[in-house]
C-alpha atoms as a PDB file:
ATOM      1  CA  UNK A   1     157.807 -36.737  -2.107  1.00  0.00           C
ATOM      2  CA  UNK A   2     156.400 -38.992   0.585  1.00  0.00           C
ATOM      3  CA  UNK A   3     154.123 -36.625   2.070  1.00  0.00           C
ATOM      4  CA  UNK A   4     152.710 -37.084   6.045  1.00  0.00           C
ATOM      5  CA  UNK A   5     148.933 -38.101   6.561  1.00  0.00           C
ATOM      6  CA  UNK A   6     148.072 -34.877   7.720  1.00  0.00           C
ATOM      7  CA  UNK A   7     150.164 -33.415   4.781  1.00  0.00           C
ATOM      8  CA  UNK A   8     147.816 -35.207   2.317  1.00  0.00           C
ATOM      9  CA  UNK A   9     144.832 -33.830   4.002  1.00  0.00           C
ATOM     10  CA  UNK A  10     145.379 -30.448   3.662  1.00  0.00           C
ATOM     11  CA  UNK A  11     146.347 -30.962  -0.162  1.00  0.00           C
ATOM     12  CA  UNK A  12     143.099 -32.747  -0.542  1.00  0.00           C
ATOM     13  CA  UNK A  13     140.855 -29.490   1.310  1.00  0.00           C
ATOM     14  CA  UNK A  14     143.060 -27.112  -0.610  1.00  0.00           C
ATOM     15  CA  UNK A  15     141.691 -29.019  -4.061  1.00  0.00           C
ATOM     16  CA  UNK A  16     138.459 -29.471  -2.602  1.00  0.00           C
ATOM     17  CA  UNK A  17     137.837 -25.616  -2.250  1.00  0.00           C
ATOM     18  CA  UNK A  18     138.152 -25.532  -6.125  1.00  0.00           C
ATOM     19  CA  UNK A  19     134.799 -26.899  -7.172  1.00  0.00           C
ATOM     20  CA  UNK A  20     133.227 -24.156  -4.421  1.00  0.00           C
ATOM     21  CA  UNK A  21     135.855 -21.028  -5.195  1.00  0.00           C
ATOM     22  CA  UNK A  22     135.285 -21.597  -9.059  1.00  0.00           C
ATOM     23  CA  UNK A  23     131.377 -21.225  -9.341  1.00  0.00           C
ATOM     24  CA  UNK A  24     131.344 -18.663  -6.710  1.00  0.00           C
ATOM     25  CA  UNK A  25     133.337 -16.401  -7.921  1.00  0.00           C
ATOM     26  CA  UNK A  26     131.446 -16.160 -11.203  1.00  0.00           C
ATOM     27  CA  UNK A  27     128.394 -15.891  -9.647  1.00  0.00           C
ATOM     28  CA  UNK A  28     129.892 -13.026  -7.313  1.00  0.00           C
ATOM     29  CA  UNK A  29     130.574 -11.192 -10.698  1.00  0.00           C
ATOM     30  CA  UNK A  30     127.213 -11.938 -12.131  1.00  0.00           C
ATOM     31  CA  UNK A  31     125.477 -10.458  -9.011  1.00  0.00           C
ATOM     32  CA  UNK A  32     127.388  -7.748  -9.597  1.00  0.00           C
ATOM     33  CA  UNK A  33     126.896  -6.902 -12.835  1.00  0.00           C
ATOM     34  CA  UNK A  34     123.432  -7.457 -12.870  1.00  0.00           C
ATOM     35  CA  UNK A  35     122.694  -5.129  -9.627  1.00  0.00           C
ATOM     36  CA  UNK A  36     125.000  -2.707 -11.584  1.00  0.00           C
ATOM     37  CA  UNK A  37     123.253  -2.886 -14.749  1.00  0.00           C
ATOM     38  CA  UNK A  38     119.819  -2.363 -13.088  1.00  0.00           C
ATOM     39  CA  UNK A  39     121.587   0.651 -11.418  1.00  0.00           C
ATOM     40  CA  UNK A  40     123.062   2.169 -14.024  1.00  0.00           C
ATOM     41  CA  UNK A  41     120.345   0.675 -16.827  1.00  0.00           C
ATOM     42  CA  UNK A  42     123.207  -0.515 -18.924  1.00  0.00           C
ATOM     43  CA  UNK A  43     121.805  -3.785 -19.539  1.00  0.00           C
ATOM     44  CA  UNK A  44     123.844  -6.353 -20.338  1.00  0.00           C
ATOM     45  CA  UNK A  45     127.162  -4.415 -20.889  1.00  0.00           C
ATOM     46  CA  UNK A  46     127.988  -4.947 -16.526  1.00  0.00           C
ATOM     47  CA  UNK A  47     126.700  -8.011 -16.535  1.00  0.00           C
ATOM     48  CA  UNK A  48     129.388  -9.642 -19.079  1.00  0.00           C
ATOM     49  CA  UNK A  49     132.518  -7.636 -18.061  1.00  0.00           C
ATOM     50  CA  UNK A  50     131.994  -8.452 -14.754  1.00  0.00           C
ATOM     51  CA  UNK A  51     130.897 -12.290 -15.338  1.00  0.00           C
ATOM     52  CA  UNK A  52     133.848 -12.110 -17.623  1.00  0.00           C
ATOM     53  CA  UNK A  53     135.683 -10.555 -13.739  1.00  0.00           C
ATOM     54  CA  UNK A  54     134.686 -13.553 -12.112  1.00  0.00           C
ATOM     55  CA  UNK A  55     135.489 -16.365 -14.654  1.00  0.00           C
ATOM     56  CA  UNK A  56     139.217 -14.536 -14.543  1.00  0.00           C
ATOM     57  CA  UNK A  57     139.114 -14.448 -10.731  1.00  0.00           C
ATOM     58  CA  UNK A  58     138.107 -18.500 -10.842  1.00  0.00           C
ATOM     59  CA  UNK A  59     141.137 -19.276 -12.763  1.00  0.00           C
ATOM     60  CA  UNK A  60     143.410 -16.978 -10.424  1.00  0.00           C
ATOM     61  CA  UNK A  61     142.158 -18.812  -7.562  1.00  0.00           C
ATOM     62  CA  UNK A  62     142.804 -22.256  -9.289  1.00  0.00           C
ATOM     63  CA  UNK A  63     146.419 -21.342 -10.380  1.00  0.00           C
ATOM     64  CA  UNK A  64     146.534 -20.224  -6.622  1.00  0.00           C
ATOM     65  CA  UNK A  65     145.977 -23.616  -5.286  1.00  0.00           C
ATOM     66  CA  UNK A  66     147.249 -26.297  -7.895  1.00  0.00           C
ATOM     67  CA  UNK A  67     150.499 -24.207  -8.309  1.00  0.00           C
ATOM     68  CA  UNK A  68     152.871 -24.657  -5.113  1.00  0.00           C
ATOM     69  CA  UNK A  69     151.525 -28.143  -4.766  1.00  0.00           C
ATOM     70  CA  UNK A  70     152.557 -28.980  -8.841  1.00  0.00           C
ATOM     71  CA  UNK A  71     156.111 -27.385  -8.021  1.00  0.00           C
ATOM     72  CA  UNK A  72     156.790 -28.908  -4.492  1.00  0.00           C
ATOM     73  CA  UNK A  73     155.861 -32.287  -6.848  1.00  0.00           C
ATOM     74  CA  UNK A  74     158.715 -31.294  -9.855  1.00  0.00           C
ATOM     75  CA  UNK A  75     161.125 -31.417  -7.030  1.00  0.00           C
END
């Protein structure tokens, strides 16, 4: 429960990479779609799916890294 100092810091730069990893990986998606739409002049069918790609991938990533840390707390 008592976690080390240097425990606590690695916690706090695993949350920390949240607020980056979230708005990253939508824009990674919207990049995509929207070089794939101008590719395949599909306009804006890529663009959503694959902004819709990246908001999914966000959450993954946030499950990823407030998961362990929530169960290692339960215990």
């Amino acid at each position: 429960m008592n976690d080390s100092p240097v425990e606590q810091k690695r916690k706090l730069a695993a949350y920390s990479t949240v607020g980056l990893m979230f708005p990253v990986s939508i824009a990674v998606g919207l990049a995509i779609g929207y070089f794939l739409d101008r590719w395949f002049h599909t306009s804006p069918y890529l663009i959503i799916i694959f902004t819709l790609y990246g908001i999914a991938g966000g959450f993954v990533n946030l499950i990823r890294v407030t998961g362990p840390n929530k169960k290692k707390n339960d215990e």
